[in-house]
C-alpha atoms as a PDB file:
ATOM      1  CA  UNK A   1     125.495 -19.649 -69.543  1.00  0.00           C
ATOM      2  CA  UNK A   2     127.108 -19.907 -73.154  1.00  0.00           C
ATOM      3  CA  UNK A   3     130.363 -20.067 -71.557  1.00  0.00           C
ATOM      4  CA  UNK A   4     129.561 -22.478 -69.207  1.00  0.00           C
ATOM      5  CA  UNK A   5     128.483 -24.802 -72.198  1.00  0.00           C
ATOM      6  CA  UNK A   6     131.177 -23.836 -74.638  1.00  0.00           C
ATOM      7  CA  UNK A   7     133.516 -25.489 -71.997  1.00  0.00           C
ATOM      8  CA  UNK A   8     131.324 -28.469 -72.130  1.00  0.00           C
ATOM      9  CA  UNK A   9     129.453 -28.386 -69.285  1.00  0.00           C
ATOM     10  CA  UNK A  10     125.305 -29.338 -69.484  1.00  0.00           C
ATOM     11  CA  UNK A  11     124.520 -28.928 -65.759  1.00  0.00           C
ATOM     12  CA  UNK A  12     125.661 -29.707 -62.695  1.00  0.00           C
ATOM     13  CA  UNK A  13     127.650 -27.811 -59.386  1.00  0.00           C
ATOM     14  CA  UNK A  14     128.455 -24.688 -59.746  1.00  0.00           C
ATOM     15  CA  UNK A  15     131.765 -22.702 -61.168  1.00  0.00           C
ATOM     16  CA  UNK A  16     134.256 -20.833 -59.503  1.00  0.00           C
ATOM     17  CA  UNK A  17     136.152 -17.778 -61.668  1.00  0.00           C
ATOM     18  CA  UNK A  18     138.842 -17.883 -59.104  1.00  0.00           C
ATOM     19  CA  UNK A  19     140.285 -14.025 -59.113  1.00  0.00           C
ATOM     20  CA  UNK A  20     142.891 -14.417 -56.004  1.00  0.00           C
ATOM     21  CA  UNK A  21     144.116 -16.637 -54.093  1.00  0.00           C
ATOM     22  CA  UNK A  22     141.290 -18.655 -52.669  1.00  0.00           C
ATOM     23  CA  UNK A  23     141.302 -18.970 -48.518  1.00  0.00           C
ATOM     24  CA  UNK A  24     142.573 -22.005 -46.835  1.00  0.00           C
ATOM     25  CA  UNK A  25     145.407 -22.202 -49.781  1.00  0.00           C
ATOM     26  CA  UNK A  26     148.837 -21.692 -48.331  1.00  0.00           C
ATOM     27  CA  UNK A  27     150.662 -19.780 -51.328  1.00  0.00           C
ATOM     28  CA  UNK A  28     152.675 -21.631 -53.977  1.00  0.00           C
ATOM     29  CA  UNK A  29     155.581 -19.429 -55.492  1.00  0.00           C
ATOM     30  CA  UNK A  30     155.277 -21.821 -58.788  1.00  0.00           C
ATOM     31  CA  UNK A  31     151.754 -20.822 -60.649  1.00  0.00           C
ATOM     32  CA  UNK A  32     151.596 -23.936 -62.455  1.00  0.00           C
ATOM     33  CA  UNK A  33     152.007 -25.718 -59.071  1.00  0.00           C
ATOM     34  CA  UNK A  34     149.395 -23.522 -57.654  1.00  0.00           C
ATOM     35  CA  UNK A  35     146.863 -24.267 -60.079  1.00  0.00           C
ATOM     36  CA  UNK A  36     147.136 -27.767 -59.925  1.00  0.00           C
ATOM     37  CA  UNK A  37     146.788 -27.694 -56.223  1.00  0.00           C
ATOM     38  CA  UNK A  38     143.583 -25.816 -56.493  1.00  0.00           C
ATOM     39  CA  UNK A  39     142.260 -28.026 -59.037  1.00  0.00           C
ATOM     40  CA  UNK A  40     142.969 -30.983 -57.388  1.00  0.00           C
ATOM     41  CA  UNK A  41     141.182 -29.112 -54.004  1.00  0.00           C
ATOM     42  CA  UNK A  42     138.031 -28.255 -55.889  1.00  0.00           C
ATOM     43  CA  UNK A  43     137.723 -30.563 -58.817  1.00  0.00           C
ATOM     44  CA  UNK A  44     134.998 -32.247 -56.418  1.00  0.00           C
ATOM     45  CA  UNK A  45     133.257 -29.083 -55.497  1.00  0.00           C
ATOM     46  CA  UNK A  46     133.259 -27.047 -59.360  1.00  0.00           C
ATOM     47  CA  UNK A  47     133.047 -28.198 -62.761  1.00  0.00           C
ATOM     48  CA  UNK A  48     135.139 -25.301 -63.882  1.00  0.00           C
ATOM     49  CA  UNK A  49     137.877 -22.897 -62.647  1.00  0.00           C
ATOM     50  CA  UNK A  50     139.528 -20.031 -64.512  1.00  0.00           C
ATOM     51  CA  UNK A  51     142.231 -18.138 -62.840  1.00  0.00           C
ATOM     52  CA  UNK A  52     143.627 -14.990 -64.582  1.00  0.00           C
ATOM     53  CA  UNK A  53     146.853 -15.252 -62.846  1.00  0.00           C
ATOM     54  CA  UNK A  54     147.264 -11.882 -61.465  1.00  0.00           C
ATOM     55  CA  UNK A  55     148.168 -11.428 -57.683  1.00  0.00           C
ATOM     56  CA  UNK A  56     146.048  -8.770 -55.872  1.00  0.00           C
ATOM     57  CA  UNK A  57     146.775  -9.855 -52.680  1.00  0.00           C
ATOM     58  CA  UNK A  58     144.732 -11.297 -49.725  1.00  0.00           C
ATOM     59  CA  UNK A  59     141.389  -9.533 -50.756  1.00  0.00           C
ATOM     60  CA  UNK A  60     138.627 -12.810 -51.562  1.00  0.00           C
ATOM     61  CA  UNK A  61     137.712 -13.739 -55.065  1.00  0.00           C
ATOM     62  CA  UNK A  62     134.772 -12.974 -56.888  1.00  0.00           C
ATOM     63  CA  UNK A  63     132.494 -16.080 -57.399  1.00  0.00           C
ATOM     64  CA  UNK A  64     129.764 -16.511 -60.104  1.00  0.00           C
ATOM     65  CA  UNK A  65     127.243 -19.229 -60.898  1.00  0.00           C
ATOM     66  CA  UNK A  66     127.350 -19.869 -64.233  1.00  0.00           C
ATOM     67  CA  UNK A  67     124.811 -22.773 -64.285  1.00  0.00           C
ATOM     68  CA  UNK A  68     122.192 -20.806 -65.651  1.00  0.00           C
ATOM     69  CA  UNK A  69     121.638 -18.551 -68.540  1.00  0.00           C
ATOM     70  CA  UNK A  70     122.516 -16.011 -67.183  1.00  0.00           C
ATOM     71  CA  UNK A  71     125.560 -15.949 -64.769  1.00  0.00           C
ATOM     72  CA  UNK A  72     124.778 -15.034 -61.241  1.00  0.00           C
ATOM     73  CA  UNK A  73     127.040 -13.122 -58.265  1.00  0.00           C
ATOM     74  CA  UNK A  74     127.856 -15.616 -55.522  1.00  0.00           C
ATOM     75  CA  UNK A  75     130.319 -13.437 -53.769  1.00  0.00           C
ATOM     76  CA  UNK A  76     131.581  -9.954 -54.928  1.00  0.00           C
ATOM     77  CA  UNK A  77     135.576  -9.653 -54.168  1.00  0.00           C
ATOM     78  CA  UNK A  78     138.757  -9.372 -56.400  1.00  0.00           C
ATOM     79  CA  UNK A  79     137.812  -8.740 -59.733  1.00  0.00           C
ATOM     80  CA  UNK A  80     134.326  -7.811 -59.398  1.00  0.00           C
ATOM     81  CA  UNK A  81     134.749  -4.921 -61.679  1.00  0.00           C
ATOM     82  CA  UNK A  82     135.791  -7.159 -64.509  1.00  0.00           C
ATOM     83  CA  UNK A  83     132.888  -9.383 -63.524  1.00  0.00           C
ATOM     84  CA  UNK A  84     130.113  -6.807 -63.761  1.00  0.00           C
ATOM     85  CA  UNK A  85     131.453  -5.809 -67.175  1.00  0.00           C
ATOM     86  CA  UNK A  86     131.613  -9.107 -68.603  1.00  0.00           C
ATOM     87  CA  UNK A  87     127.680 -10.103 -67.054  1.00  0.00           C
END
């Protein structure tokens, strides 16, 4: 997708747009410590993770693939209202 390149990515695994907290994390009160933990988690698994910061509790996040053109639905969860609008 154009996002996917304007962050300068060609190809490769997919993204995450990480909405909530992502299952298996144990919270982290600090954000900044949060997001570093998740990065380090996935950095193997995604090329790119965007976290909007809110807290919406325990419900799952929304993933897309953004590999492509056009971005694809992985998983519909948090956010997936946003998500739609955006596609």
């Amino acid at each position: 997708s154009e996002l996917y390149r304007a962050a300068g990515y060609q190809s490769g695994k997919r993204s995450l747009v990480l909405h909530r907290d992502l299952a298996g994390f144990r919270p982290v009160v600090d954000r900044q410590q949060m997001q570093i933990r998740r990065t380090t988690r996935l950095e193997s698994m995604v090329d790119l993770i965007v976290d909007d910061g809110r807290d919406d509790g325990v419900r799952a996040s929304t993933i897309l693939d953004l590999t492509a053109d056009e971005p694809k639905i992985v998983r519909e969860g948090a956010g997936i209202e946003e998500a739609l609008a955006w596609i």
